[in-house]
N, C-alpha and C. Protein backbone atom coordinates (compact mmCIF):
# COMPACT_ATOMS: atom_id res chain seq x y z
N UNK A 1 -7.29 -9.59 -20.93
CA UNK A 1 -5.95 -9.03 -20.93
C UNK A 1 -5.61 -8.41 -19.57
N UNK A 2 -6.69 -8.16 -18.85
CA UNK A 2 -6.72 -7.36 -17.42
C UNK A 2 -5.60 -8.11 -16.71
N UNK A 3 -6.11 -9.58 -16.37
CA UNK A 3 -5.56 -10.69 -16.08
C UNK A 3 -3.97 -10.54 -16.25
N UNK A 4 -3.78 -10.08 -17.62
CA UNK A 4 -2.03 -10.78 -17.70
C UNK A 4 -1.71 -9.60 -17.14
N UNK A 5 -2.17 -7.95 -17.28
CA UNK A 5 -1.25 -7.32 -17.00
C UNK A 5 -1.43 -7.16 -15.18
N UNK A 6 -2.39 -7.52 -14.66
CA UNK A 6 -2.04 -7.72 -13.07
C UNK A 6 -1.37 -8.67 -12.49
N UNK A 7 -0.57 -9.45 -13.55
CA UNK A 7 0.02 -10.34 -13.38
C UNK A 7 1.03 -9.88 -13.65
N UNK A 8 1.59 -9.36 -14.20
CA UNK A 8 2.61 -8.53 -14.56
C UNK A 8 3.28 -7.66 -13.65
N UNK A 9 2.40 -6.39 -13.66
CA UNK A 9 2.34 -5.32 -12.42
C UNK A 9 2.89 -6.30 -10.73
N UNK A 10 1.94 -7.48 -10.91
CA UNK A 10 2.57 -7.84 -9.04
C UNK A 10 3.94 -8.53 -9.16
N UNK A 11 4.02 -9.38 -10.41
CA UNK A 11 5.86 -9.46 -10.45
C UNK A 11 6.11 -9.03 -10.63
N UNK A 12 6.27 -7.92 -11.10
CA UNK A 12 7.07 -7.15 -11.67
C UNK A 12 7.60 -6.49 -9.97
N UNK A 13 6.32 -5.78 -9.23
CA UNK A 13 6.81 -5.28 -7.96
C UNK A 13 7.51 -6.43 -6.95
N UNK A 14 7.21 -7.82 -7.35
CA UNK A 14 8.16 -8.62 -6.59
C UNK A 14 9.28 -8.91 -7.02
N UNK A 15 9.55 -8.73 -8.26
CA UNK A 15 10.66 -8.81 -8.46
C UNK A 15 11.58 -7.69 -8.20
N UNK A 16 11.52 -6.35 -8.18
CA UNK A 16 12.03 -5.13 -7.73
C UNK A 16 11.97 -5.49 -6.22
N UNK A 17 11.55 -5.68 -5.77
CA UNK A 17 11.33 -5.60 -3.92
C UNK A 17 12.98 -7.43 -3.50
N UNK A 18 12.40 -8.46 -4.39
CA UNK A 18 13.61 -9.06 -4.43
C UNK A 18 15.04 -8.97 -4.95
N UNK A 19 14.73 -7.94 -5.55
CA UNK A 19 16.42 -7.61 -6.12
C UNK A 19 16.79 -6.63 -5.21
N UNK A 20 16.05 -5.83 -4.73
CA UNK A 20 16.52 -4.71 -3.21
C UNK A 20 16.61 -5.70 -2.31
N UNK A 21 15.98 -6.83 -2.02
CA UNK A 21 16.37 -7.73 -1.01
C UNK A 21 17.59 -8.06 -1.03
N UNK A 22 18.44 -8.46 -2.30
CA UNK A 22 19.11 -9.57 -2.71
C UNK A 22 20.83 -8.58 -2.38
N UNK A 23 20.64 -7.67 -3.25
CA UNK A 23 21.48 -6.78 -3.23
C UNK A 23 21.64 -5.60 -2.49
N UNK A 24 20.89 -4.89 -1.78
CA UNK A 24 21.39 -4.11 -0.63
C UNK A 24 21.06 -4.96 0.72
N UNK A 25 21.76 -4.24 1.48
CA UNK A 25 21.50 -4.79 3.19
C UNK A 25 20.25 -3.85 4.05
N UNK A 26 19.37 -4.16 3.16
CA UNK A 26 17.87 -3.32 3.59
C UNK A 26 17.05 -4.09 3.91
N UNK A 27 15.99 -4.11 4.95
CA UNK A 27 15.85 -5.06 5.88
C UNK A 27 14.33 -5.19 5.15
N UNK A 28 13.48 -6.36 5.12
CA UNK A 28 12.21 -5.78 4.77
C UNK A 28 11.07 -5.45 5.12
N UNK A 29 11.42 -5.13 6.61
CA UNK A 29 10.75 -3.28 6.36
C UNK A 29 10.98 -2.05 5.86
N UNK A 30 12.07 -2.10 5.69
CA UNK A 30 12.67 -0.71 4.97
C UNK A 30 11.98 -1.38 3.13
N UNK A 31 11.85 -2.51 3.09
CA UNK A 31 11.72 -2.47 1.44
C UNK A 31 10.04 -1.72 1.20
N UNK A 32 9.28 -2.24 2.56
CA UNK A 32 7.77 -2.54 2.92
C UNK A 32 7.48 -0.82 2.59
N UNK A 33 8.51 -0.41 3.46
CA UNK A 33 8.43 1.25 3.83
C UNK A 33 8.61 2.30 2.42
N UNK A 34 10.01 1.61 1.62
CA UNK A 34 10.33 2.14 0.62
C UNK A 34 8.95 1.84 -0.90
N UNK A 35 8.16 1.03 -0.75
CA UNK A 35 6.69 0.69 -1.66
C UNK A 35 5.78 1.27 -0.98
N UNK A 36 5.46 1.59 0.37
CA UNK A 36 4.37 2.31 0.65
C UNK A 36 4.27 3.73 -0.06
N UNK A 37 5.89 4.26 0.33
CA UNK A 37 6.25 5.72 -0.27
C UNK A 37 6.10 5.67 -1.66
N UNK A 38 6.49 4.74 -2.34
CA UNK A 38 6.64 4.80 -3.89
C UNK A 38 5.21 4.92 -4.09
N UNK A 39 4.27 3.82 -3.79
CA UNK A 39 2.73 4.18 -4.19
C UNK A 39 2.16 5.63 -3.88
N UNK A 40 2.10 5.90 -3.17
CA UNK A 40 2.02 7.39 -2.53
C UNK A 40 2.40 8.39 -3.31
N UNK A 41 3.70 8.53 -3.83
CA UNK A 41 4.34 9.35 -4.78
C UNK A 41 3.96 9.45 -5.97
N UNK A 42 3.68 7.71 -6.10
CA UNK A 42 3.17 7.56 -8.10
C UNK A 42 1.96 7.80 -7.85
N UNK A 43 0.83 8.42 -6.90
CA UNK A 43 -0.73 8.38 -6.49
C UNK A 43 -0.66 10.58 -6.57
N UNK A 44 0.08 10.77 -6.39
CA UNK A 44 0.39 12.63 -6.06
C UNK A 44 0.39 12.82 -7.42
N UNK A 45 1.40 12.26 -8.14
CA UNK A 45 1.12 12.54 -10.17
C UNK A 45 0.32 11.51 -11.17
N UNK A 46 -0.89 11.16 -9.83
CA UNK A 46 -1.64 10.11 -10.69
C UNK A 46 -1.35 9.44 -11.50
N UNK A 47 -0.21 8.64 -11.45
CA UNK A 47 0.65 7.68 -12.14
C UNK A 47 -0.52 6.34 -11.70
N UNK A 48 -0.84 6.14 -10.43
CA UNK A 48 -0.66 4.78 -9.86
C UNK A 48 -2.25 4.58 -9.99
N UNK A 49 -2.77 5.88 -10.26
CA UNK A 49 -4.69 5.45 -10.77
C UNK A 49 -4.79 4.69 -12.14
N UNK A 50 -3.72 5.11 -12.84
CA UNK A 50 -3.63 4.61 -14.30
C UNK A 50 -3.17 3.01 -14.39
N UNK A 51 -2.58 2.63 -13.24
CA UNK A 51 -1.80 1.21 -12.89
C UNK A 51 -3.03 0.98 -12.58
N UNK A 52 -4.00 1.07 -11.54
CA UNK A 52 -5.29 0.71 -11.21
C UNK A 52 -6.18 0.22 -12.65
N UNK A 53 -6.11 1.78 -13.06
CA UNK A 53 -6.88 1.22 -14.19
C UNK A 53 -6.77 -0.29 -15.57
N UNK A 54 -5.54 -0.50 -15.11
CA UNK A 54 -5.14 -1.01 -16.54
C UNK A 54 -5.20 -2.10 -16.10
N UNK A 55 -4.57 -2.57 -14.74
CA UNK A 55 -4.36 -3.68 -14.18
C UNK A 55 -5.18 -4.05 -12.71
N UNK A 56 -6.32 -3.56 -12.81
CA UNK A 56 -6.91 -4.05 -11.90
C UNK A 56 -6.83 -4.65 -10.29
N UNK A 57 -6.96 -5.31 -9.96
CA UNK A 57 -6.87 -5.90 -8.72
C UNK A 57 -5.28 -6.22 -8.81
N UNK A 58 -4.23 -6.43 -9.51
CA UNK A 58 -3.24 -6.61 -9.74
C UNK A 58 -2.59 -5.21 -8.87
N UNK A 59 -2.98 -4.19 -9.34
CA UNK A 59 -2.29 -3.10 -8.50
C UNK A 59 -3.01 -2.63 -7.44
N UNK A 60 -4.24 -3.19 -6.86
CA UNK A 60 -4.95 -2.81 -5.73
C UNK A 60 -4.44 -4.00 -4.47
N UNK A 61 -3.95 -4.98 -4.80
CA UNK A 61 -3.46 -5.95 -3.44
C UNK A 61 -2.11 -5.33 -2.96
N UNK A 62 -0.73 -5.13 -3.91
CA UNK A 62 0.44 -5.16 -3.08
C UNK A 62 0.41 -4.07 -2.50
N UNK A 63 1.93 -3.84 -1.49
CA UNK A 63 2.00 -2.68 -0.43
C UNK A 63 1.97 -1.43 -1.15
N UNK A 64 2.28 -1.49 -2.32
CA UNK A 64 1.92 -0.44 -2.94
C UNK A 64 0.58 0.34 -2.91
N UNK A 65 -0.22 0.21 -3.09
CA UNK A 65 -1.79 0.28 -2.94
C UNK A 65 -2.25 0.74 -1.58
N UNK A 66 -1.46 0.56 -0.75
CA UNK A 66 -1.59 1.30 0.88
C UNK A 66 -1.46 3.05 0.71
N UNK A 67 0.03 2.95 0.28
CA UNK A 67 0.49 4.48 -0.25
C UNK A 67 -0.44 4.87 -0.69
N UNK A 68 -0.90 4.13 -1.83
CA UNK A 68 -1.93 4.94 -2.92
C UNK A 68 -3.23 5.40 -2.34
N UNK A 69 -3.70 4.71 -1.22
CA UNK A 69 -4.97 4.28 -0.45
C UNK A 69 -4.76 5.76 0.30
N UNK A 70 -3.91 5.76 1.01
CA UNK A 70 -3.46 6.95 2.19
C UNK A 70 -3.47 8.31 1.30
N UNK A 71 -2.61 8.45 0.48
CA UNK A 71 -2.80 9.91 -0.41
C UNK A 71 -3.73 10.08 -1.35
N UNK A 72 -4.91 8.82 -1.57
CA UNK A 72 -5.78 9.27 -2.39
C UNK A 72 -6.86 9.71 -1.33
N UNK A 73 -6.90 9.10 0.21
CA UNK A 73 -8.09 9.09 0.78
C UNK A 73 -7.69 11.18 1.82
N UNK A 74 -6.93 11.49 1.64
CA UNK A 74 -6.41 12.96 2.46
C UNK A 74 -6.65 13.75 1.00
N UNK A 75 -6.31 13.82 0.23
CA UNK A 75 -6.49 14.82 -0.93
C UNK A 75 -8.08 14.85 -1.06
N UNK A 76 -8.83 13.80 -1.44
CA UNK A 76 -10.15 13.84 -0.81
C UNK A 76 -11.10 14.55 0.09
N UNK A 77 -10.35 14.11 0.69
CA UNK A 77 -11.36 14.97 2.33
C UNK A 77 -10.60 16.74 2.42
N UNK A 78 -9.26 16.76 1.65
CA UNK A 78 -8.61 17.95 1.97
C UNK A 78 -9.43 19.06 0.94
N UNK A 79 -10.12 18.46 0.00
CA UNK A 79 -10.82 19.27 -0.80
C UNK A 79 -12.06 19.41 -0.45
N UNK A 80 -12.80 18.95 0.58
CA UNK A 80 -14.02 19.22 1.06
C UNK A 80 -13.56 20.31 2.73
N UNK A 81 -12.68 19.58 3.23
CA UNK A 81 -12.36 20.39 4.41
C UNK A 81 -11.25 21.39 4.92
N UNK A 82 -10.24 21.46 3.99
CA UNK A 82 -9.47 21.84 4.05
C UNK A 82 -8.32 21.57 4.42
N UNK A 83 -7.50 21.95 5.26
CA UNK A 83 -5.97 21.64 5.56
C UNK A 83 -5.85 20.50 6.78
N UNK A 84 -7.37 20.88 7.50
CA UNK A 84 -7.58 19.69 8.69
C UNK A 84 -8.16 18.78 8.29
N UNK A 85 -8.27 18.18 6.53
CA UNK A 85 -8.85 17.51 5.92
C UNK A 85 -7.69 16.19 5.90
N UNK A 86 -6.30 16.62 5.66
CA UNK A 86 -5.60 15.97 5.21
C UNK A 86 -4.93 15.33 6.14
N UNK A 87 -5.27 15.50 7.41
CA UNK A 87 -5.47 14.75 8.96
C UNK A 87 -6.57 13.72 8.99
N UNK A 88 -7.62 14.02 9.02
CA UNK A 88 -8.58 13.12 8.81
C UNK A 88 -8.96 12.17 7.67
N UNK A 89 -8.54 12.15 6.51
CA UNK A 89 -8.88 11.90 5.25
C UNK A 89 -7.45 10.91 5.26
N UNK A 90 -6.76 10.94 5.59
CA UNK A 90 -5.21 9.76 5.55
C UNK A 90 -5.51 8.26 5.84
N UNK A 91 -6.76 8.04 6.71
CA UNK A 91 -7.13 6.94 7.10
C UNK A 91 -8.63 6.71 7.09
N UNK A 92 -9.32 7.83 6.05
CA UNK A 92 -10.53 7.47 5.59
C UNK A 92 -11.00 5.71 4.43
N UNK A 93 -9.37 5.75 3.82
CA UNK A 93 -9.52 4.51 2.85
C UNK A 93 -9.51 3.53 3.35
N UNK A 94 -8.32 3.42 4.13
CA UNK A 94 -7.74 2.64 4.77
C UNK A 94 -8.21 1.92 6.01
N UNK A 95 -9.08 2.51 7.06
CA UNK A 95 -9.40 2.07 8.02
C UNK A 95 -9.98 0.60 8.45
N UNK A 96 -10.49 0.30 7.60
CA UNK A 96 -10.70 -1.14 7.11
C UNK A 96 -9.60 -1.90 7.35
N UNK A 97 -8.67 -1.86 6.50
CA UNK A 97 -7.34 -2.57 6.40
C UNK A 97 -6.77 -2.50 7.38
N UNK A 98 -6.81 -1.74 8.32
CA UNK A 98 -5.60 -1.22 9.68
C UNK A 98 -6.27 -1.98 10.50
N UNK A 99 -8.07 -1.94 10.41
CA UNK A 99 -8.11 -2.79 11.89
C UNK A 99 -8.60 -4.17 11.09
N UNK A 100 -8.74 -4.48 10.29
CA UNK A 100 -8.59 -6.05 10.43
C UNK A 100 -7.37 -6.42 10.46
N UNK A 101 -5.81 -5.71 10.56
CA UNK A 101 -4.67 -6.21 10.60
C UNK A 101 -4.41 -6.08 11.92
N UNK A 102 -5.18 -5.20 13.04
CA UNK A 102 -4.80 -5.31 14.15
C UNK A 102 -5.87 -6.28 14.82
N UNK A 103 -6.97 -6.68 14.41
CA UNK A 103 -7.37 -7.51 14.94
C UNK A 103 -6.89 -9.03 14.66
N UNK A 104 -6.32 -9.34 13.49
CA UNK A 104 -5.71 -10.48 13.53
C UNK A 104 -4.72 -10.47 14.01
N UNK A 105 -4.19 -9.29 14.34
CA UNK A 105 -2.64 -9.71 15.04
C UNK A 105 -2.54 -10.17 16.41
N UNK A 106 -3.83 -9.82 16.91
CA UNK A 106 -4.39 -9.93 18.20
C UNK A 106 -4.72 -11.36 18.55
N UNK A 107 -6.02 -11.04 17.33
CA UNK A 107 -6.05 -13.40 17.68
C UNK A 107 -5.07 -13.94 17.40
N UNK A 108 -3.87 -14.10 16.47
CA UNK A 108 -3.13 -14.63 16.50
C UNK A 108 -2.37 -14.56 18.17
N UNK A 109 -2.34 -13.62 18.22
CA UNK A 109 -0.95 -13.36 19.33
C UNK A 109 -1.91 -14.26 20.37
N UNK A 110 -3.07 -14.62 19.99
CA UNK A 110 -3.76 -15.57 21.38
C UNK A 110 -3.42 -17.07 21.60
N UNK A 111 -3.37 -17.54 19.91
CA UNK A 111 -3.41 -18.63 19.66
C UNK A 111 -2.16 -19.21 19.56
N UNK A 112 -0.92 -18.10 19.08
CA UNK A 112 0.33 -18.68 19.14
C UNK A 112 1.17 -17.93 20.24
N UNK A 113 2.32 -18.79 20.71
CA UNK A 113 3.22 -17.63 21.67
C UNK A 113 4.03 -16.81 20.91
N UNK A 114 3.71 -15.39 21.29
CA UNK A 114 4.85 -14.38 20.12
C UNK A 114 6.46 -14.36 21.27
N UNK A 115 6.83 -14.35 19.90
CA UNK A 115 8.59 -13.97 20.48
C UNK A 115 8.68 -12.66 20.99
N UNK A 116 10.17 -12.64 21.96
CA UNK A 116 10.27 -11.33 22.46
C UNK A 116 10.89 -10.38 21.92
């Protein structure tokens, strides 16, 4: 059942992210920007651990899951270190993800010519 409902959960967020496409004049980064925040927010009233839980890898791939990644990994470290925790701890989850996205952006930018 894991299965259907992470199947669910990621259309469901593509389909919300395409109807903000469709109908406002919001660019998509602003949609990219507006799901990072939403995960983040639903991760502060532990809404989005419970999406984890239910639906598995379904709610751990989309941009959502970044948000969630960033405010679960600072509340973390902010409870072992304190207020300079939540500086350091923002990109304790995440760090992984940031540089294999800057390292592919890199080989790419070798292999193809980027626009200006």
């Amino acid at each position: 059942m894991i299965y259907v409902y992470a199947f669910l959960f990621c259309g469901i967020t593509c389909m919300i992210s395409q109807l903000i496409l469709d109908n406002t004049k919001l660019t998509p980064g602003h949609v990219t920007s507006l799901f990072v925040v939403m995960g983040a927010f639903l991760d502060i009233f532990g809404i989005y651990d419970k999406f984890v839980l239910y639906c598995g890898a379904g709610a751990i791939i989309p941009i959502t899951s970044f948000g969630h990644l960033l405010i679960h990994g600072a509340m973390d470290i902010a409870g072992e270190k304190g207020i300079l925790g939540l500086a350091f701890g923002i990109f304790d989850l995440t760090s992984a993800g940031i540089s294999v996205a800057i390292v592919a952006a890199f080989l790419l930018c070798l292999l193809f010519k980027p626009k200006h």
